[in-house]
N, C-alpha and C. Protein backbone atom coordinates (compact mmCIF):
# COMPACT_ATOMS: atom_id res chain seq x y z
N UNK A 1 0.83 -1.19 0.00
CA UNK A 1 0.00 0.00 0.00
C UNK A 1 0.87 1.25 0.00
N UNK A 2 1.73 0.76 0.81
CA UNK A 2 3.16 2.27 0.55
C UNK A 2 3.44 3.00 -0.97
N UNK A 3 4.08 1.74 -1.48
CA UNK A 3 4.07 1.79 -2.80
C UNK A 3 3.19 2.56 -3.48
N UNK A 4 1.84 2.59 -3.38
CA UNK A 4 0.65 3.15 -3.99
C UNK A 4 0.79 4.75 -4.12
N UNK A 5 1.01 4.45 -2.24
CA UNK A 5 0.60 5.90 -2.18
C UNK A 5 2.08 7.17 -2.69
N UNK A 6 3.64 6.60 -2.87
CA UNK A 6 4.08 7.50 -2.76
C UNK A 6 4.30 7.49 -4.25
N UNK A 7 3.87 6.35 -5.64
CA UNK A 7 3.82 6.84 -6.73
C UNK A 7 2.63 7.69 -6.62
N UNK A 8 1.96 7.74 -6.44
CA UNK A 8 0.67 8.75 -6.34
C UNK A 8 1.30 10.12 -5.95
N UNK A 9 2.07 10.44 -5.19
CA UNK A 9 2.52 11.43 -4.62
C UNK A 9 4.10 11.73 -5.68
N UNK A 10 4.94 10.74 -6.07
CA UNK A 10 5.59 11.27 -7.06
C UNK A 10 4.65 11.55 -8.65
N UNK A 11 3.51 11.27 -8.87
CA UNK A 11 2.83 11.75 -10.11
C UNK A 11 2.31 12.82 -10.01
N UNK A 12 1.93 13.12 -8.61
CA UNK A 12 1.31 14.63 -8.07
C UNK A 12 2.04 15.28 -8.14
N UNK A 13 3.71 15.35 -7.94
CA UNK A 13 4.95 16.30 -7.75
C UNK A 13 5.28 16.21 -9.51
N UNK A 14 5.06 15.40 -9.95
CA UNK A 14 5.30 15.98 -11.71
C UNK A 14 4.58 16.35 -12.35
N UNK A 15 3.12 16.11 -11.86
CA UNK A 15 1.81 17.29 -12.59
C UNK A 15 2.24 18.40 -11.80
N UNK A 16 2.50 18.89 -10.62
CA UNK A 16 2.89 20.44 -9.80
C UNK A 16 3.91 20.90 -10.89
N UNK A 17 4.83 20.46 -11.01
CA UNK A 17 6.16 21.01 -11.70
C UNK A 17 5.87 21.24 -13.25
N UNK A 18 4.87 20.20 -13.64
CA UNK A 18 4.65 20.47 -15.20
C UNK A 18 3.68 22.01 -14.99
N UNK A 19 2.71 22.01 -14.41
CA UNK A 19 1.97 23.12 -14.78
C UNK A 19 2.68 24.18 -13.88
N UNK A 20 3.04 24.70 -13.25
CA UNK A 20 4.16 25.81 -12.48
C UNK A 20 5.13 26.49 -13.64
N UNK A 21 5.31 25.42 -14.91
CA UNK A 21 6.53 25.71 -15.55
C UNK A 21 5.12 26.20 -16.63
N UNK A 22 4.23 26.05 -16.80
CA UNK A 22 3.86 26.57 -17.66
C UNK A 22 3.76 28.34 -17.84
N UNK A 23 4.58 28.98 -18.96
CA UNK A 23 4.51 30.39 -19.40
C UNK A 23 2.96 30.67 -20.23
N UNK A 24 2.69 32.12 -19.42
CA UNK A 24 1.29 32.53 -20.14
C UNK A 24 1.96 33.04 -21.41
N UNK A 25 0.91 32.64 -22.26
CA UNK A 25 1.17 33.45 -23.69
C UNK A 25 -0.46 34.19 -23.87
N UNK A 26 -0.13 34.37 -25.29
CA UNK A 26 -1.30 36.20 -25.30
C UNK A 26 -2.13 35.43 -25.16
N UNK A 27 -2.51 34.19 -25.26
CA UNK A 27 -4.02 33.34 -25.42
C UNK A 27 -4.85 32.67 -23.99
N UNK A 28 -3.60 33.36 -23.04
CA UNK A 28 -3.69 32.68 -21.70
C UNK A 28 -4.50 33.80 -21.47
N UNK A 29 -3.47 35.18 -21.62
CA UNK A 29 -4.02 36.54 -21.25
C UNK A 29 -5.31 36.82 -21.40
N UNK A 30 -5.45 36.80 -22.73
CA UNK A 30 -6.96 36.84 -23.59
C UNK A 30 -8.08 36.43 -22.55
N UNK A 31 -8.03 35.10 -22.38
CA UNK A 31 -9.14 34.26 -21.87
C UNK A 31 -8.97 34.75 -20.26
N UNK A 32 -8.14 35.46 -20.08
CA UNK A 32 -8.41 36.17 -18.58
C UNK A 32 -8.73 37.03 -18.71
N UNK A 33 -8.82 38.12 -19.63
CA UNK A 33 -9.24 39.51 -19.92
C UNK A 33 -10.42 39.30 -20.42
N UNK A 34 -11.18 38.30 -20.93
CA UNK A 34 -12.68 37.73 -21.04
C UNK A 34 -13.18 37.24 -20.46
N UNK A 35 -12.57 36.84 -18.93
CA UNK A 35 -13.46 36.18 -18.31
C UNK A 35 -13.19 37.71 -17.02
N UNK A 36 -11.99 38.94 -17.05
CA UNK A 36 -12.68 39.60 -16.30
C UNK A 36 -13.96 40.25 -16.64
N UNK A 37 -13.93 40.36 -17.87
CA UNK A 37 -15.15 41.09 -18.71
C UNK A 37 -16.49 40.60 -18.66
N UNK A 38 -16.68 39.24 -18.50
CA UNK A 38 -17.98 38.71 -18.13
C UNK A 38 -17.91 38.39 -17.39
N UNK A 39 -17.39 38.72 -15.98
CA UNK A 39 -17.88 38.64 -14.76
C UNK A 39 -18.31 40.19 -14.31
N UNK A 40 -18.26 41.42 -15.64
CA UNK A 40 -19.02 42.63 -15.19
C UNK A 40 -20.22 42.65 -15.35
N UNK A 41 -21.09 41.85 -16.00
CA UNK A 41 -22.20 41.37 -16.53
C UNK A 41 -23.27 40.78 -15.64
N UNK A 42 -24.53 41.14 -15.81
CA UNK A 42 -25.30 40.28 -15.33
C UNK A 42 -25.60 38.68 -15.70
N UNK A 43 -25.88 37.66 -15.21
CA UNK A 43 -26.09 36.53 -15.48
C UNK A 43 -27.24 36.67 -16.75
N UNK A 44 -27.94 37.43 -17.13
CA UNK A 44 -28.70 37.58 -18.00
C UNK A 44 -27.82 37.78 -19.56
N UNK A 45 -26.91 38.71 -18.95
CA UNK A 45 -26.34 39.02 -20.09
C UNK A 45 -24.91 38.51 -20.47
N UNK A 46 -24.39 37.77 -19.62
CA UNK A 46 -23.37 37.26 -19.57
C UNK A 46 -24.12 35.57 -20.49
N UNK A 47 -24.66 35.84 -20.28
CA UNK A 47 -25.27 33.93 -21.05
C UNK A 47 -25.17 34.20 -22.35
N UNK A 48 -26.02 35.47 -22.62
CA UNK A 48 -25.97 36.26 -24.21
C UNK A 48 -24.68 36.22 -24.96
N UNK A 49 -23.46 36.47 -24.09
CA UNK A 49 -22.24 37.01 -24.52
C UNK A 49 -21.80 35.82 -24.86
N UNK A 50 -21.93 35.15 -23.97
CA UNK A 50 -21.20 33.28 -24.07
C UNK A 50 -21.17 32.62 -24.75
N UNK A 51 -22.76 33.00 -25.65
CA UNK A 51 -23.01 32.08 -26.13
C UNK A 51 -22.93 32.61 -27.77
N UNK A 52 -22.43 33.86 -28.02
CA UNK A 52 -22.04 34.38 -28.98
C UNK A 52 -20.90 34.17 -29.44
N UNK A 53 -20.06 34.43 -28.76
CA UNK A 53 -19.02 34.09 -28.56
C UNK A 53 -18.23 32.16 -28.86
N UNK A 54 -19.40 31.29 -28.57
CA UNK A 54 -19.01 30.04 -28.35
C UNK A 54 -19.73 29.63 -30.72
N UNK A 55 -20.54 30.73 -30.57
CA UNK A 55 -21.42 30.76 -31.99
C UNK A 55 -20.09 31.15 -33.00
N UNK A 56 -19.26 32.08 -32.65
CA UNK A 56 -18.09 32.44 -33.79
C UNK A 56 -17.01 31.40 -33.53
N UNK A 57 -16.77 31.14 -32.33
CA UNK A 57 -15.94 29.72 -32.64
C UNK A 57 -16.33 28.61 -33.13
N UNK A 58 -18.04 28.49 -33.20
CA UNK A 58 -18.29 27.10 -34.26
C UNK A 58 -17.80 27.50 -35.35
N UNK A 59 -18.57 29.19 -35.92
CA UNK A 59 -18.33 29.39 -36.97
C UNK A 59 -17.04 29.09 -37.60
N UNK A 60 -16.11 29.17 -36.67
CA UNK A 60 -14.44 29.37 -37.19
C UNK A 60 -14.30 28.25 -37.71
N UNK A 61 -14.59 27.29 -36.50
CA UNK A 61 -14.58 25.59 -36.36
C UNK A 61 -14.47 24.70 -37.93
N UNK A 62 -15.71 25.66 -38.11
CA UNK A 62 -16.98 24.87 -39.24
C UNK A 62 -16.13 25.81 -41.01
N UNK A 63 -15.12 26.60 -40.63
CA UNK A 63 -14.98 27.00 -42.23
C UNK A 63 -16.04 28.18 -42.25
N UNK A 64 -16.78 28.77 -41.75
CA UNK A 64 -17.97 29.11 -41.80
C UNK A 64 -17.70 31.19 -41.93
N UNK A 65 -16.37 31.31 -41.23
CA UNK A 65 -15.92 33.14 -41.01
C UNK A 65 -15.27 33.43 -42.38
């Protein structure tokens, strides 16, 4: 059961170290500067935005812009 638990605990210490090392790039930024932006929003209108938003990335998705 030792065994178990301290690969468990060395896989936990190399997911910590993998994401710690991760550098923001502009796309990290972005999606934080949009999610401060719809959290100025009401839940009414924040659904509106979301879902506009989720509508031009099909579009992109799909060939469609």
């Amino acid at each position: 059961m030792g065994t178990i638990k301290n690969q468990m605990k060395d896989a936990y210490e190399v997911m910590e170290t993998i994401s710690s090392e991760h550098v923001k790039d502009d796309y990290d930024l972005f999606g934080e500067q949009l999610a401060m932006k719809l959290r100025e929003f009401d839940e009414h209108t924040r659904a509106i935005v979301m879902n506009e938003i989720n509508y031009i990335i099909f579009l992109a998705e799909s060939n469609l812009l």
